[in-house]
C-alpha atoms as a PDB file:
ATOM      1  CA  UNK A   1      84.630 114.970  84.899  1.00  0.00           C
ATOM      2  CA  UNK A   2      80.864 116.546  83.697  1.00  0.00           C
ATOM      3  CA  UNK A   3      81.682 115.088  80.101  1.00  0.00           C
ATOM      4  CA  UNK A   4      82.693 111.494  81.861  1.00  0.00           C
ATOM      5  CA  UNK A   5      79.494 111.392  83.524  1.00  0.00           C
ATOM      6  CA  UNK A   6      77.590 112.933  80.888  1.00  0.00           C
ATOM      7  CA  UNK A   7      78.388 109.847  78.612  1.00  0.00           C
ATOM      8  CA  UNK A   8      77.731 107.340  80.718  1.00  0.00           C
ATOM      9  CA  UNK A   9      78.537 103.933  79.647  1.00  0.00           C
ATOM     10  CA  UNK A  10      80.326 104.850  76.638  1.00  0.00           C
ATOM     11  CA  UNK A  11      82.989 106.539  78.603  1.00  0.00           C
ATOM     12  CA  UNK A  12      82.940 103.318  80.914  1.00  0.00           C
ATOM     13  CA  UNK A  13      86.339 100.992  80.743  1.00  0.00           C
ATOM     14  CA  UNK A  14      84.821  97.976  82.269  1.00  0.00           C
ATOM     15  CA  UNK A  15      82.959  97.745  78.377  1.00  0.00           C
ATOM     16  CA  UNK A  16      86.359  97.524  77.298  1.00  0.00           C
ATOM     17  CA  UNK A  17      87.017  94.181  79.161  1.00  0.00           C
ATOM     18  CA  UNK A  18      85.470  91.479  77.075  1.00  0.00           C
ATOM     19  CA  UNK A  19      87.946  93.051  73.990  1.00  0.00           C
ATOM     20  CA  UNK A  20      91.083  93.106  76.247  1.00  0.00           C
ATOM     21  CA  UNK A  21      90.952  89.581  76.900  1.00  0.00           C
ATOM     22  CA  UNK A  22      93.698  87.641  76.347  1.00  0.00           C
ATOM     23  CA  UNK A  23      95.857  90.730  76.315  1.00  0.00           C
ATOM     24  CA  UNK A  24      98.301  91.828  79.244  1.00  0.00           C
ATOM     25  CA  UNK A  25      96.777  94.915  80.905  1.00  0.00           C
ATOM     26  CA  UNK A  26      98.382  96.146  83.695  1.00  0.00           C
ATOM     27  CA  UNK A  27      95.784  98.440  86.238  1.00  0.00           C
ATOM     28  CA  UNK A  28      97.966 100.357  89.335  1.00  0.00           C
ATOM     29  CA  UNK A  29      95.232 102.029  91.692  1.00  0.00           C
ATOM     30  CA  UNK A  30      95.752 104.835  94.271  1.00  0.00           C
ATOM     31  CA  UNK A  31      94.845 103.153  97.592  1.00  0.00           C
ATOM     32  CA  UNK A  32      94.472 107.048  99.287  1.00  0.00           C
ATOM     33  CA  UNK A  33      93.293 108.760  95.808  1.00  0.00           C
ATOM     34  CA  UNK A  34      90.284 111.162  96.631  1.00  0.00           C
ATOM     35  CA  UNK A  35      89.905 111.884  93.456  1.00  0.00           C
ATOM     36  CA  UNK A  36      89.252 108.742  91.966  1.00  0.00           C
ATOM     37  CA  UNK A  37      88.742 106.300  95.028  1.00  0.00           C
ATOM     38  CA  UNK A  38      89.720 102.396  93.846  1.00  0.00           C
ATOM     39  CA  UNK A  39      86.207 101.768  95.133  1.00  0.00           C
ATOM     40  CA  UNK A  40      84.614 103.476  92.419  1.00  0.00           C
ATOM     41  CA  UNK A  41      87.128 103.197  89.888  1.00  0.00           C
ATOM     42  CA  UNK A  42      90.037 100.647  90.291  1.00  0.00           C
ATOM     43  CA  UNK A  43      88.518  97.880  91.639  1.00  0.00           C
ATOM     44  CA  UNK A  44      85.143  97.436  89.266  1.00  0.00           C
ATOM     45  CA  UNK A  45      87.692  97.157  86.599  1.00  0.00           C
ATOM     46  CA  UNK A  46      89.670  94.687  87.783  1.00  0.00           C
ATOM     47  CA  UNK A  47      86.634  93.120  88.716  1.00  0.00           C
ATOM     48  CA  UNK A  48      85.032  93.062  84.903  1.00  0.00           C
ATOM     49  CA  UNK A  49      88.526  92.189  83.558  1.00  0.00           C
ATOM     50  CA  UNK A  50      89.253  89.298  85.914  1.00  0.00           C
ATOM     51  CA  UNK A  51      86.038  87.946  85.365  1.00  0.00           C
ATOM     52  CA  UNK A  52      86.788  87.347  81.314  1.00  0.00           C
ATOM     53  CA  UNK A  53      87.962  84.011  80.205  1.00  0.00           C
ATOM     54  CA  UNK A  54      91.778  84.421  79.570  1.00  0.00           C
ATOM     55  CA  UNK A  55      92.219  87.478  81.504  1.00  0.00           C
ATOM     56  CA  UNK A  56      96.353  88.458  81.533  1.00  0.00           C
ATOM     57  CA  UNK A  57      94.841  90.695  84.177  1.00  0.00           C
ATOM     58  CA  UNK A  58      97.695  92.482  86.281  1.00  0.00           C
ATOM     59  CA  UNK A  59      97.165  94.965  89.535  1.00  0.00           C
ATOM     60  CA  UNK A  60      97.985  96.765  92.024  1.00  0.00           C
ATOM     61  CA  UNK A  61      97.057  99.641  94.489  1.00  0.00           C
ATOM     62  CA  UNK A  62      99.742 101.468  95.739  1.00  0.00           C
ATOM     63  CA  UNK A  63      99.305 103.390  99.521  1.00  0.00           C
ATOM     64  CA  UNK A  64      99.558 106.927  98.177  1.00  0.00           C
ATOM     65  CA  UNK A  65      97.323 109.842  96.645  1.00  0.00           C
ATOM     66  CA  UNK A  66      96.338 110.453  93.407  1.00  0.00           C
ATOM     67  CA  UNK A  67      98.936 112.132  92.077  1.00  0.00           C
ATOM     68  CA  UNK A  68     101.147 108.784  93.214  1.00  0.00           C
ATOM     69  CA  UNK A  69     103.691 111.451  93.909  1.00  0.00           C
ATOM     70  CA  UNK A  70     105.903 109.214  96.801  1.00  0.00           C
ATOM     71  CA  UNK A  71     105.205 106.146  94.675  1.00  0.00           C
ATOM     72  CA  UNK A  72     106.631 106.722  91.746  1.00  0.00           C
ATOM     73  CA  UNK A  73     109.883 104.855  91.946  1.00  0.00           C
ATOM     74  CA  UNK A  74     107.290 101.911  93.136  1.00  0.00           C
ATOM     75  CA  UNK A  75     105.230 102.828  90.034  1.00  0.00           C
ATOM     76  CA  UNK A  76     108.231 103.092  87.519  1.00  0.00           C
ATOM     77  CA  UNK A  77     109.199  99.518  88.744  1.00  0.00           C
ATOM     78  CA  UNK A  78     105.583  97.965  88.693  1.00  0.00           C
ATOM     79  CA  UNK A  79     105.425  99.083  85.491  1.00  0.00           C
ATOM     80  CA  UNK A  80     109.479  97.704  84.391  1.00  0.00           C
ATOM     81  CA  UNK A  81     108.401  94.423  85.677  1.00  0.00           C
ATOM     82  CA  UNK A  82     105.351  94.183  84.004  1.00  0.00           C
ATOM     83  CA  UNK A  83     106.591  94.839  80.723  1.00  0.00           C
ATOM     84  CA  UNK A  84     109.531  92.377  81.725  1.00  0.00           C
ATOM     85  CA  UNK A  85     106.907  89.187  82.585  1.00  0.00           C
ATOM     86  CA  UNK A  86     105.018  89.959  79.201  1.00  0.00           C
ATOM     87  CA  UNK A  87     107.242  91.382  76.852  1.00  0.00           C
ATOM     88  CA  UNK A  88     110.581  89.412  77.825  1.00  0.00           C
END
């Protein structure tokens, strides 16, 4: 985590958004993650990413820790369908 914030804005995803445009990118959030709260993480990506033109922008936060440890069959099948929708 020191080395993430150590590098600032060239560890940041949201700079990433402008060159995923018009690709299908899939974000799944932890809706009870202490670790890395969707405030602070999840949701300013989906935020720079939805706000590109063409954004195949895809997400979800599931209502478990970070670890998504009693999601994971949820998980597994948000990811299944995802791949389905864009790859099928």
């Amino acid at each position: 985590m020191a080395e993430m914030l150590a590098a600032g804005d060239a560890y940041r995803l949201t700079g990433l958004a402008d060159r995923l445009a018009g690709r299908p990118v899939l974000l799944v959030g932890a809706g009870l993650d202490t670790v890395a709260p969707p405030e602070v993480h999840h949701l300013p990506l989906v935020e720079a990413y939805a706000a590109q033109p063409g954004s195949l922008l895809e997400h979800h936060v599931l209502d478990t820790d970070h670890a998504l440890a009693d999601q994971r069959v949820a998980l597994a099948r948000t990811l299944i369908g995802f791949l389905d929708r864009r790859l099928g």
